[in-house]
Protein backbone atom coordinates (compact mmCIF):
# COMPACT_ATOMS: atom_id res chain seq x y z
CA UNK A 1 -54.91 29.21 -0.66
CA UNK A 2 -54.95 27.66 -4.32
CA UNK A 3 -51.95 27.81 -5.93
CA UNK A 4 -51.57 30.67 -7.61
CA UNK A 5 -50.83 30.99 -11.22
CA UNK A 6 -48.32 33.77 -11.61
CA UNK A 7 -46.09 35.52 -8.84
CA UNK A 8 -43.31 38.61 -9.69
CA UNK A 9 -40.00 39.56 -8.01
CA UNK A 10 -39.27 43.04 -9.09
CA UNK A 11 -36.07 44.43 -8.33
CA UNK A 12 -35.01 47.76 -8.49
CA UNK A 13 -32.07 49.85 -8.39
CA UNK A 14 -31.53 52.89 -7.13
CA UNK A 15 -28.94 55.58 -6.38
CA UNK A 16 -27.28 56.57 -3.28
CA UNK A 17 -29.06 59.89 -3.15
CA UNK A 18 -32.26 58.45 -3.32
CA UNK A 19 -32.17 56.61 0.19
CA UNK A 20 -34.48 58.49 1.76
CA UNK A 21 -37.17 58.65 -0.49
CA UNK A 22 -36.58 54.47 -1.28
CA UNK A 23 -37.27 54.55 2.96
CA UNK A 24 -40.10 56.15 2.77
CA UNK A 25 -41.51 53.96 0.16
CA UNK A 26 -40.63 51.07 2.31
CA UNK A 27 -42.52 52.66 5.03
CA UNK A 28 -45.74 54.01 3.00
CA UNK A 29 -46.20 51.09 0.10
CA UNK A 30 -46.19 48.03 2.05
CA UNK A 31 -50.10 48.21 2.72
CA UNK A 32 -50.61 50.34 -0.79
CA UNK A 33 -48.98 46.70 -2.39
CA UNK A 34 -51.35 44.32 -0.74
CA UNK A 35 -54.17 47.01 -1.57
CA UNK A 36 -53.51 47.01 -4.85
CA UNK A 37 -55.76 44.77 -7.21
CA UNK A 38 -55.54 41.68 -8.09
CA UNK A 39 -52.59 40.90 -5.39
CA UNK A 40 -53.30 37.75 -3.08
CA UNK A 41 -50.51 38.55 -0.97
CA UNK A 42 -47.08 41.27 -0.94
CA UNK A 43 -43.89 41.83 0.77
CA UNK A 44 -41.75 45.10 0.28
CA UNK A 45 -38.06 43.83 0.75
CA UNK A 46 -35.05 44.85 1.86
CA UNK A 47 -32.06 42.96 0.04
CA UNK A 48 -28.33 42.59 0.40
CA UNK A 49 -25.51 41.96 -1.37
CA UNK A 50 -25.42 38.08 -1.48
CA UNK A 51 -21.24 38.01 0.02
CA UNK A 52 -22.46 37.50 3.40
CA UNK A 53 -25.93 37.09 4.19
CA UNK A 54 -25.43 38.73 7.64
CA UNK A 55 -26.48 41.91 9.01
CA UNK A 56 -23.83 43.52 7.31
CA UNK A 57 -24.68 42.47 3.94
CA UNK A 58 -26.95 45.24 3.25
CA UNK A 59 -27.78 46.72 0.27
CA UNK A 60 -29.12 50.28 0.28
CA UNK A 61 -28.98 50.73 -3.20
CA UNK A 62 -31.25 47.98 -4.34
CA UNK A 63 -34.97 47.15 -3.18
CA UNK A 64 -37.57 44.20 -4.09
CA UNK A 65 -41.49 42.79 -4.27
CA UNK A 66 -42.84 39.84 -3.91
CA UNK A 67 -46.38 39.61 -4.85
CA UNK A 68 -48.48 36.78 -5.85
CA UNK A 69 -50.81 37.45 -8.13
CA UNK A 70 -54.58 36.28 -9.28
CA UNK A 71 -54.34 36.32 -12.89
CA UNK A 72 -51.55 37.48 -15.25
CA UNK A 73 -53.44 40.14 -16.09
CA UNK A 74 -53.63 41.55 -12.94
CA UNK A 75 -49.70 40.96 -12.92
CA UNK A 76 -49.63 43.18 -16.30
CA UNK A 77 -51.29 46.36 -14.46
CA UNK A 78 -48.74 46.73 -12.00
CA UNK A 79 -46.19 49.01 -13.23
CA UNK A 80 -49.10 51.53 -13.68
CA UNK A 81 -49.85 51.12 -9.91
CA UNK A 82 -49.30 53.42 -7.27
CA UNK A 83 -46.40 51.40 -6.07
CA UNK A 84 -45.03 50.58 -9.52
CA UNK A 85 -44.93 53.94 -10.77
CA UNK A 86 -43.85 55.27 -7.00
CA UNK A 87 -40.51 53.11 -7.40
CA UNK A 88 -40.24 53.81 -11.16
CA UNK A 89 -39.58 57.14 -10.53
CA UNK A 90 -36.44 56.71 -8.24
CA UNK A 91 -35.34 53.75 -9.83
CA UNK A 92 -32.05 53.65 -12.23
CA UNK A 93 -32.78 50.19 -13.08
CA UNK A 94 -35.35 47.52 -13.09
CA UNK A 95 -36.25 43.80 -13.41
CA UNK A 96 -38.99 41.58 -13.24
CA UNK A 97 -39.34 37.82 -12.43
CA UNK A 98 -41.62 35.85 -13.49
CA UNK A 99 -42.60 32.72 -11.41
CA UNK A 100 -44.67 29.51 -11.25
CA UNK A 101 -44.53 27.83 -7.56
CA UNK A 102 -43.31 24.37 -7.85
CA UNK A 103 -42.81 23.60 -3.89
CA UNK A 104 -43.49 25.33 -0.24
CA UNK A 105 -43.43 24.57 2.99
CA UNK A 106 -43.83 26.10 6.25
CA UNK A 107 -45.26 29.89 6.43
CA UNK A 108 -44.91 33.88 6.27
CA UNK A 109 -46.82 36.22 8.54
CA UNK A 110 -48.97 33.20 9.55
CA UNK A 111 -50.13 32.80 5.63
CA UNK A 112 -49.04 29.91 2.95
CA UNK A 113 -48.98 32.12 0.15
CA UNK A 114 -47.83 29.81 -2.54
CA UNK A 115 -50.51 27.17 -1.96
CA UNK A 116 -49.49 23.77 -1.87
CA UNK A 117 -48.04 23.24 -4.98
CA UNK A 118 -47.23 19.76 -6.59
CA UNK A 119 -43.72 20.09 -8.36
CA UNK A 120 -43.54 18.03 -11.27
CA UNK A 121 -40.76 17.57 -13.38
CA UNK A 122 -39.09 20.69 -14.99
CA UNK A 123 -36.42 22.20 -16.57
CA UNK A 124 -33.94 25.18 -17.13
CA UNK A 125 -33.95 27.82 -14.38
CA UNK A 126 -35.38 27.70 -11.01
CA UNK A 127 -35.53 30.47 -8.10
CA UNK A 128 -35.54 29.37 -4.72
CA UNK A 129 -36.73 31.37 -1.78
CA UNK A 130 -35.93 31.20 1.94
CA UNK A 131 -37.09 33.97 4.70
CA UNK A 132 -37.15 33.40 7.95
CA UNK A 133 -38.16 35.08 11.75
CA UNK A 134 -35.16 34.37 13.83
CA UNK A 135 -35.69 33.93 17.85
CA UNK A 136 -33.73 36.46 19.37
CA UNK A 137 -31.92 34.39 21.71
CA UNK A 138 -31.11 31.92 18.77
CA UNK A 139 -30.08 34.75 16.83
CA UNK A 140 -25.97 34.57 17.96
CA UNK A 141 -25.57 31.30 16.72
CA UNK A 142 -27.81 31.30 13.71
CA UNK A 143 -25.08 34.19 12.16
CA UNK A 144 -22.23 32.46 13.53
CA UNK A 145 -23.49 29.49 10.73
CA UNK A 146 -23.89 31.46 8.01
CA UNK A 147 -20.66 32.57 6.62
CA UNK A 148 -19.70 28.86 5.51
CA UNK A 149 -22.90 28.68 4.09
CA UNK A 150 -22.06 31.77 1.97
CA UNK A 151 -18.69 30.96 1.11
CA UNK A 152 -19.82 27.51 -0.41
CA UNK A 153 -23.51 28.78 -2.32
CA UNK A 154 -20.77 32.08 -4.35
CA UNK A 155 -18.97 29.25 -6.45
CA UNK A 156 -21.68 26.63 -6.57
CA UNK A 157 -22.00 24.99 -9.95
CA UNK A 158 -25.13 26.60 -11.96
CA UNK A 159 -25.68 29.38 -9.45
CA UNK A 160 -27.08 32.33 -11.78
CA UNK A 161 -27.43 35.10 -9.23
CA UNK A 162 -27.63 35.12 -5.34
CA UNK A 163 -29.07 37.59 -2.95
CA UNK A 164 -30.35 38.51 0.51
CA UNK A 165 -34.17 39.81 1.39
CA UNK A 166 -35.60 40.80 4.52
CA UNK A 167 -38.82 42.65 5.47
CA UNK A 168 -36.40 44.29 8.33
CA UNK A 169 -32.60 45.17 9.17
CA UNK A 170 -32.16 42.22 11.59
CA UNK A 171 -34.34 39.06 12.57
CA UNK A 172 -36.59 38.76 9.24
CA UNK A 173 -33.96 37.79 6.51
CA UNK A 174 -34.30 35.29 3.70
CA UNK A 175 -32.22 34.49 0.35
CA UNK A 176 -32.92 34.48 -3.52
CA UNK A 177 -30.76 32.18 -5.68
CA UNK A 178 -31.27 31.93 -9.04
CA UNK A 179 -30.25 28.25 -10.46
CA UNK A 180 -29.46 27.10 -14.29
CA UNK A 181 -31.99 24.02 -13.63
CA UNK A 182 -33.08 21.88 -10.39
CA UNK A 183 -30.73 19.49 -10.66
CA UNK A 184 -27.81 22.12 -10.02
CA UNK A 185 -30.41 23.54 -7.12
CA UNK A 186 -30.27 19.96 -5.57
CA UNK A 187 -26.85 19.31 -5.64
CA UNK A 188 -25.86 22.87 -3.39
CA UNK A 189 -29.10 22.00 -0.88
CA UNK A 190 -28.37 18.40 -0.02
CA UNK A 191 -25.25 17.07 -0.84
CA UNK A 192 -23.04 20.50 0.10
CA UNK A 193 -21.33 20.03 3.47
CA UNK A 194 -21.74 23.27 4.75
CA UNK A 195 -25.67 23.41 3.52
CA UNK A 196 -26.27 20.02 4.92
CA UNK A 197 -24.66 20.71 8.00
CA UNK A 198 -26.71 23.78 8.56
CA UNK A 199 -30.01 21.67 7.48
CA UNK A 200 -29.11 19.42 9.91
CA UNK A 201 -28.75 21.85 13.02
CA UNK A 202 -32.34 24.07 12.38
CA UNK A 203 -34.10 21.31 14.28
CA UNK A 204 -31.91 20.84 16.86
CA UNK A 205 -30.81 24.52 17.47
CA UNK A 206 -34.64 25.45 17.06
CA UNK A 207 -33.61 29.28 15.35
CA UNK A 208 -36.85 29.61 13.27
CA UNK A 209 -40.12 31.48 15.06
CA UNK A 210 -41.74 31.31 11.50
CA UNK A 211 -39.79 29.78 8.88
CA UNK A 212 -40.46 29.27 4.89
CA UNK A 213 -38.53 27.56 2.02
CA UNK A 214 -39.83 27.70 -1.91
CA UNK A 215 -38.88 27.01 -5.55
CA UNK A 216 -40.47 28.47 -8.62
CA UNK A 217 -39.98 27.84 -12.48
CA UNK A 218 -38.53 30.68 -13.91
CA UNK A 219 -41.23 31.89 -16.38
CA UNK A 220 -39.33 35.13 -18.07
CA UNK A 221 -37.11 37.58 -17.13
CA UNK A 222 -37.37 40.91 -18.35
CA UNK A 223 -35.36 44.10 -17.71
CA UNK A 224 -31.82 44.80 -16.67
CA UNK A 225 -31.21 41.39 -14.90
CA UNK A 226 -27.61 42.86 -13.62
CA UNK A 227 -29.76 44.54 -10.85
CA UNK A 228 -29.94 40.68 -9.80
CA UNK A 229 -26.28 40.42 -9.77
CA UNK A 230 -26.40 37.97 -13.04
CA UNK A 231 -23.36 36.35 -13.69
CA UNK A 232 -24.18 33.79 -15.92
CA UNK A 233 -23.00 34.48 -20.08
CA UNK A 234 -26.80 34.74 -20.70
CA UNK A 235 -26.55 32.49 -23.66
CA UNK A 236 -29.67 31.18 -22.71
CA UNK A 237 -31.44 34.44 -22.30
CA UNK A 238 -32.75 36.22 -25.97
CA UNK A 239 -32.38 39.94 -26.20
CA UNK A 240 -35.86 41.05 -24.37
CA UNK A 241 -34.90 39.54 -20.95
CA UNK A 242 -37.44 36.01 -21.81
CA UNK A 243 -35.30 32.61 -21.71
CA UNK A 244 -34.66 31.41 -25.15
C-alpha cells in the first residue's frame, strides 16, 4: 500500500446509558466503516482509561476509529456516513485527529496500512500508535510488564494525552499517546528504564502473534479534545481545535 495521505482518529464520548446501543455499533459498523467510501482500511476500537493499560483499564464510556483514508476529501464526507452519523447520535462529545504517517512497522490483520512511510524531520506534536495480538500463553507475563510501563509513560515529560485501544476486551490491545514533539516521544521510548526494559524482553519473551508500532504528525485537532484526556494548557492549540 502507498502511503496514504490523510488518516483520522475519532473519538467519542458517550454516556453510561448508552452502552448498549455503543455495543451494538461496535458489533454492526465495523464492516459498514471499511464499506464506506473512500476508506483504504478501518478499525472500530475499544479504548481505556490510560492508568493501567490492563484488562481492567476499560473504558465503557468512550469509543474510537481509525481509518485511513484516500483523499481528504473522502476524509471530509465522513461525519455524514452511516457510521458517522450512527455514533453522532449517542455521542456527548467528539474529536477528530488528523494524521500524516511518518513511520510503521510490522502489521494489523495481515495488512500494512500505513505504507512504508519515510519520516523526515518534523516538529510539534506527534501520535504514536501500538496494537498488538497477544499469544495466549504469553499473555500472563505480558500484563505482569505493563504496570511499570504505565506508571513511568503518566508523568513523562511532553506527554499530551495517553490512552488504551483494542479491537477486543482481552488479547488485541494497543496504546495512543499524544506527544508535544518527537524529541519528547524519543526520550520515553528509548532511554526510559521501564520502556527499554520492556523493548528489550518482546524478542526474547516472543508475546506478539501480530504486532504493529506507528507515529504520525499531528495535522489538526478539532472538537472537544478532553474526550482524549488532554492535559496539556493548550497554549499551542487556537480556539477551533487546529494547532496554532
Amino acid at each position: 500500500m502507498t502511503v496514504p495521505e490523510l488518516v483520522t482518529l475519532h473519538v467519542w464520548r458517550t454516556g453510561p446509558a448508552a452502552l448498549p446501543r455503543a455495543l451494538t455499533r461496535m458489533a454492526l459498523d465495523p464492516r459498514r466503516l471499511r464499506a464506506t467510501p473512500g476508506v483504504r482500511f478501518g478499525k472500530l476500537l475499544g479504548t481505556g482509561t490510560g492508568t493501567g493499560f490492563g484488562p481492567g483499564d476499560a473504558d465503557p464510556t468512550r469509543w474510537a476509529a481509525l481509518t485511513v483514508w484516500d483523499s481528504p476529501a473522502a476524509a471530509d464526507g465522513f461525519d455524514s456516513s452511516p457510521v458517522g452519523r450512527a455514533w453522532a447520535r449517542i455521542a456527548r462529545s467528539a474529536v477528530r485527529v488528523d494524521l500524516r504517517p511518518l513511520t510503521s512497522r510490522g502489521a494489523w490483520s495481515g495488512r500494512r496500512p500505513f505504507g512504508e512511510p519515510s519520516g523526515g524531520p518534523v516538529t510539534g506534536p506527534v501520535l504514536a500508535l501500538t496494537r498488538a495480538r497477544l499469544r495466549a500463553r504469553r499473555a500472563a507475563t505480558f500484563w505482569r510488564a505493563v504496570p511499570p510501563v504505565a506508571a513511568a509513560l503518566r508523568d513523562a515529560p511532553g506527554l499530551l494525552a495517553r490512552f488504551g485501544v483494542g479491537e477486543a476486551p482481552l488479547g488485541w490491545q494497543g496504546t495512543v499517546s499524544v506527544w508535544r514533539d518527537p524529541a519528547d516521544l524519543v526520550a520515553f521510548a528509548y532511554r526510559h528504564p521501564e520502556h527499554r526494559a520492556a523493548i528489550t524482553r518482546t524478542p526474547t519473551e516472543g508475546w506478539y502473534a501480530e504486532e504493529l508500532f506507528a507515529r504520525f504528525q499531528v495535522r489538526d485537532v478539532v472538537g472537544d479534545r478532553t474526550v482524549l484526556g488532554w492535559h496539556d494548557n493548550h497554549d499551542n492549540v487556537d480556539d477551533r481545535g487546529g494547532w496554532a
